[in-house]
C-alpha atoms as a PDB file:
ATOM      1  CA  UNK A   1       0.000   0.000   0.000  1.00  0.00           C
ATOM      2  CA  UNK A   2       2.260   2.052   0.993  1.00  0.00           C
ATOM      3  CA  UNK A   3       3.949   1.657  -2.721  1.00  0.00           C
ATOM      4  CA  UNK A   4       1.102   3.098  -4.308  1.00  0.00           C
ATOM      5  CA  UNK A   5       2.097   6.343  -3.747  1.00  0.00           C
ATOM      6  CA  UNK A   6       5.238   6.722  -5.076  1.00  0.00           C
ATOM      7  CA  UNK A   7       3.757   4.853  -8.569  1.00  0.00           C
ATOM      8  CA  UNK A   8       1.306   7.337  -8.779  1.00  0.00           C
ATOM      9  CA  UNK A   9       3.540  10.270  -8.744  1.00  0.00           C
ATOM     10  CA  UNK A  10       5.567   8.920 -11.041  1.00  0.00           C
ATOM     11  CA  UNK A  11       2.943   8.629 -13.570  1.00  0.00           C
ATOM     12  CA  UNK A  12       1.553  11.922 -13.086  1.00  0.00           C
ATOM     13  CA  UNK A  13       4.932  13.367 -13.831  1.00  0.00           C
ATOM     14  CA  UNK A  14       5.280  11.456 -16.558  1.00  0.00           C
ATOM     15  CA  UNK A  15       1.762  12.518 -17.949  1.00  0.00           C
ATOM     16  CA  UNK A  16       2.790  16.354 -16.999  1.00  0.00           C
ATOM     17  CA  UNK A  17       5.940  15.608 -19.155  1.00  0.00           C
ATOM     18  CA  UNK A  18       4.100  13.912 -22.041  1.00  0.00           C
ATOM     19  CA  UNK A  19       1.901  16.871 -22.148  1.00  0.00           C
ATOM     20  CA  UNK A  20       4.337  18.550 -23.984  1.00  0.00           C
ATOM     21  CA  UNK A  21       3.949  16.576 -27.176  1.00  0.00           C
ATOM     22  CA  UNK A  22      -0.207  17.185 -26.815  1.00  0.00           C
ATOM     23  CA  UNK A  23      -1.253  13.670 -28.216  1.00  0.00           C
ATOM     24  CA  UNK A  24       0.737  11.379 -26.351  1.00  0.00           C
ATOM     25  CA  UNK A  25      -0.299  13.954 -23.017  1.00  0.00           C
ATOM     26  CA  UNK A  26      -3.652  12.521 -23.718  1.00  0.00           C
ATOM     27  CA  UNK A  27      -2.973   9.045 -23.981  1.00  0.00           C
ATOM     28  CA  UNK A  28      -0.372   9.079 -20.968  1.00  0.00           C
ATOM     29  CA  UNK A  29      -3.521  10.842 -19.208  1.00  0.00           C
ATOM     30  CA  UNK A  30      -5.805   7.738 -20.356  1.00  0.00           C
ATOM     31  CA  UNK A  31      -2.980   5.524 -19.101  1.00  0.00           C
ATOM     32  CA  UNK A  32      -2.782   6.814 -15.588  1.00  0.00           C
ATOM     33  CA  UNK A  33      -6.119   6.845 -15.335  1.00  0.00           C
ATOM     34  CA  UNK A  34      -6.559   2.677 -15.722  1.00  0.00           C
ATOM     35  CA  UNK A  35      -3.874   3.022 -13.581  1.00  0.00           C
ATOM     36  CA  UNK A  36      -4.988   4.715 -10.557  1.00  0.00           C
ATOM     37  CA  UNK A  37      -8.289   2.481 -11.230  1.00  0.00           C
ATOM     38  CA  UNK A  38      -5.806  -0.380 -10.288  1.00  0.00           C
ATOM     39  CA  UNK A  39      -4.487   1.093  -7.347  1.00  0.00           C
ATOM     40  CA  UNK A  40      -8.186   1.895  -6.304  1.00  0.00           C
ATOM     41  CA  UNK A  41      -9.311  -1.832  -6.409  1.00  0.00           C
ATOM     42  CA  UNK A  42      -6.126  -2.307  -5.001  1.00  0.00           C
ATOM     43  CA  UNK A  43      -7.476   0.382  -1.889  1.00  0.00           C
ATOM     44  CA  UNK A  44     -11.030  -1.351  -1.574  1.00  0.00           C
ATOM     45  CA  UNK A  45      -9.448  -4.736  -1.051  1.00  0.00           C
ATOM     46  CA  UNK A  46      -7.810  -3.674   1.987  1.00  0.00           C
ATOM     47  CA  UNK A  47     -10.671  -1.334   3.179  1.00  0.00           C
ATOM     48  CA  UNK A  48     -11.494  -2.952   6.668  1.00  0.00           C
ATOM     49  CA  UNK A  49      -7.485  -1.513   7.527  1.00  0.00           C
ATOM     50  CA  UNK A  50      -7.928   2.036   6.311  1.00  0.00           C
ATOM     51  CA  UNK A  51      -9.001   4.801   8.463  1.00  0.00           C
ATOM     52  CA  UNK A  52     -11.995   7.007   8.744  1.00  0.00           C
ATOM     53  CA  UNK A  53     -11.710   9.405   6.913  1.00  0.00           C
ATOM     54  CA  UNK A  54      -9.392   7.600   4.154  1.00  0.00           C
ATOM     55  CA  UNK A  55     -12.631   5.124   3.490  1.00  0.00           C
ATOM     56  CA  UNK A  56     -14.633   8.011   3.004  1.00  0.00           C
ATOM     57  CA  UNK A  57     -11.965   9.741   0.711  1.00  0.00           C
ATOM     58  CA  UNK A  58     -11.799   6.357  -0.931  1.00  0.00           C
ATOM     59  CA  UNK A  59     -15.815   6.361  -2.029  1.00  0.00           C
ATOM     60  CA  UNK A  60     -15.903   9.840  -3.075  1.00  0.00           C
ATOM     61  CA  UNK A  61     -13.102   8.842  -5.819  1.00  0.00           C
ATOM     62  CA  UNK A  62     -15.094   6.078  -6.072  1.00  0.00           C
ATOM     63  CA  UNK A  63     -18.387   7.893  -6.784  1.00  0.00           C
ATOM     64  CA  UNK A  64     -16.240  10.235  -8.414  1.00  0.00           C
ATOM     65  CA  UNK A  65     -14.474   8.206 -11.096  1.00  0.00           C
ATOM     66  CA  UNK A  66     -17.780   6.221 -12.140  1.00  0.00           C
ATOM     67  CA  UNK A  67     -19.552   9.797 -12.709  1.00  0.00           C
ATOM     68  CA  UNK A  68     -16.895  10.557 -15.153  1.00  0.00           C
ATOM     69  CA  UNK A  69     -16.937   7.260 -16.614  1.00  0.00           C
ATOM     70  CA  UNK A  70     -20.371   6.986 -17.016  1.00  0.00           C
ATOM     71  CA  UNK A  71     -20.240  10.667 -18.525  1.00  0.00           C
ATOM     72  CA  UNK A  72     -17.614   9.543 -21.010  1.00  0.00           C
ATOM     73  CA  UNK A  73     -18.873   6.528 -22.024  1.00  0.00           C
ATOM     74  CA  UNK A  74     -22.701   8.075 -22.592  1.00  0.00           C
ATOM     75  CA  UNK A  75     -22.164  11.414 -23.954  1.00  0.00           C
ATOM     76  CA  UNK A  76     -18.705  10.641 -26.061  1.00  0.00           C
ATOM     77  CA  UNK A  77     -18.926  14.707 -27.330  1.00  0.00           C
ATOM     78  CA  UNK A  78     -17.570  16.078 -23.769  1.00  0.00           C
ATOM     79  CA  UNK A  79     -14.831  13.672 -23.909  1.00  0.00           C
ATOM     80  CA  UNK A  80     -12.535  16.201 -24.173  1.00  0.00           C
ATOM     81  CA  UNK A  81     -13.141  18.715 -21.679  1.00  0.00           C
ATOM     82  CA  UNK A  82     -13.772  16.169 -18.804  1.00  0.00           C
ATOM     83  CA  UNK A  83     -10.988  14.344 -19.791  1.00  0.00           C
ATOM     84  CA  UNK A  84      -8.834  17.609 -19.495  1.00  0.00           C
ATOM     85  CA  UNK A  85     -10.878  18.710 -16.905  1.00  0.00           C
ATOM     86  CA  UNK A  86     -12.257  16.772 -14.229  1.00  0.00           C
ATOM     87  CA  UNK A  87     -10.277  13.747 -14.904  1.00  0.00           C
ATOM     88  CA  UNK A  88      -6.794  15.898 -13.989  1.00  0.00           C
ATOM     89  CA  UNK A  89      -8.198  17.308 -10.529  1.00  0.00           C
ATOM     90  CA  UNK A  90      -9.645  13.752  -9.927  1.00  0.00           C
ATOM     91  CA  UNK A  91      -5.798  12.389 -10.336  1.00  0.00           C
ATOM     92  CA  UNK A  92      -4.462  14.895  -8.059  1.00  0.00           C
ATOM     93  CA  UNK A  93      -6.827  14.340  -5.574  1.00  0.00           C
ATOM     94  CA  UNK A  94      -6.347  10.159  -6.015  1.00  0.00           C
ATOM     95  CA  UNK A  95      -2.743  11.146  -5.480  1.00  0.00           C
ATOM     96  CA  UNK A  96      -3.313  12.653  -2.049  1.00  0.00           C
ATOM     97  CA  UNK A  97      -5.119  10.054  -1.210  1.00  0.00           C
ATOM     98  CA  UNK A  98      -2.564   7.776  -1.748  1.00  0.00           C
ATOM     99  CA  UNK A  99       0.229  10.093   0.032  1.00  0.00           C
ATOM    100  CA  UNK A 100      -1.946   9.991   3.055  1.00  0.00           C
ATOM    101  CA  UNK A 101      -2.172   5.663   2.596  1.00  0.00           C
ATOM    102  CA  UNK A 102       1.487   5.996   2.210  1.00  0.00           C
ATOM    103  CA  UNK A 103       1.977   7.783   5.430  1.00  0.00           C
ATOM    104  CA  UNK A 104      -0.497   5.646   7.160  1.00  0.00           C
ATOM    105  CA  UNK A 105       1.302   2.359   6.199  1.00  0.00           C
ATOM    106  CA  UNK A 106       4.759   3.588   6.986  1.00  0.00           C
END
């Protein structure tokens, strides 16, 4: 668990970095987002050891991630802007909440 964190990062980086070139930004982004998905089922499998407030962190992704997944999948035209949009401050916020795993598993 506690290795989730420092995975993360790295891919968010790495997306950051992509950005540059604007195509492959957008398929690193797509990329980081089936994996944070992992780490997430990776999360719920362990969820009887996680603290308060980290379980409740963990089902607002949740809720979070399947709203924009749902979105994507049924309205394909906004693809774009909640890709860019709500799919970058949902990555940030899975990375704090697997900074705050990584500090609780230490």
């Amino acid at each position: 668990m506690k290795n989730l964190f420092p995975v993360n990062l790295w891919f968010i980086v790495l997306t950051i970095i992509l950005y540059i070139t604007f195509w492959f930004g957008i398929l690193a982004q797509i990329v980081l987002g089936v994996i944070q998905l992992v780490c997430f089922f990776m999360i719920l499998s362990r969820f009887k050891k996680l603290t308060k407030s980290l379980k409740v962190h963990s089902i607002i992704y949740g809720v979070l991630a399947i709203s924009l997944l749902s979105a994507t999948f049924l309205d394909p035209d906004t693809f774009l802007m909640t890709l860019w949009g709500v799919s970058s401050i949902l990555a940030f916020y899975f990375l704090f909440i697997t900074y705050q795993l990584k500090k609780l598993f230490q």
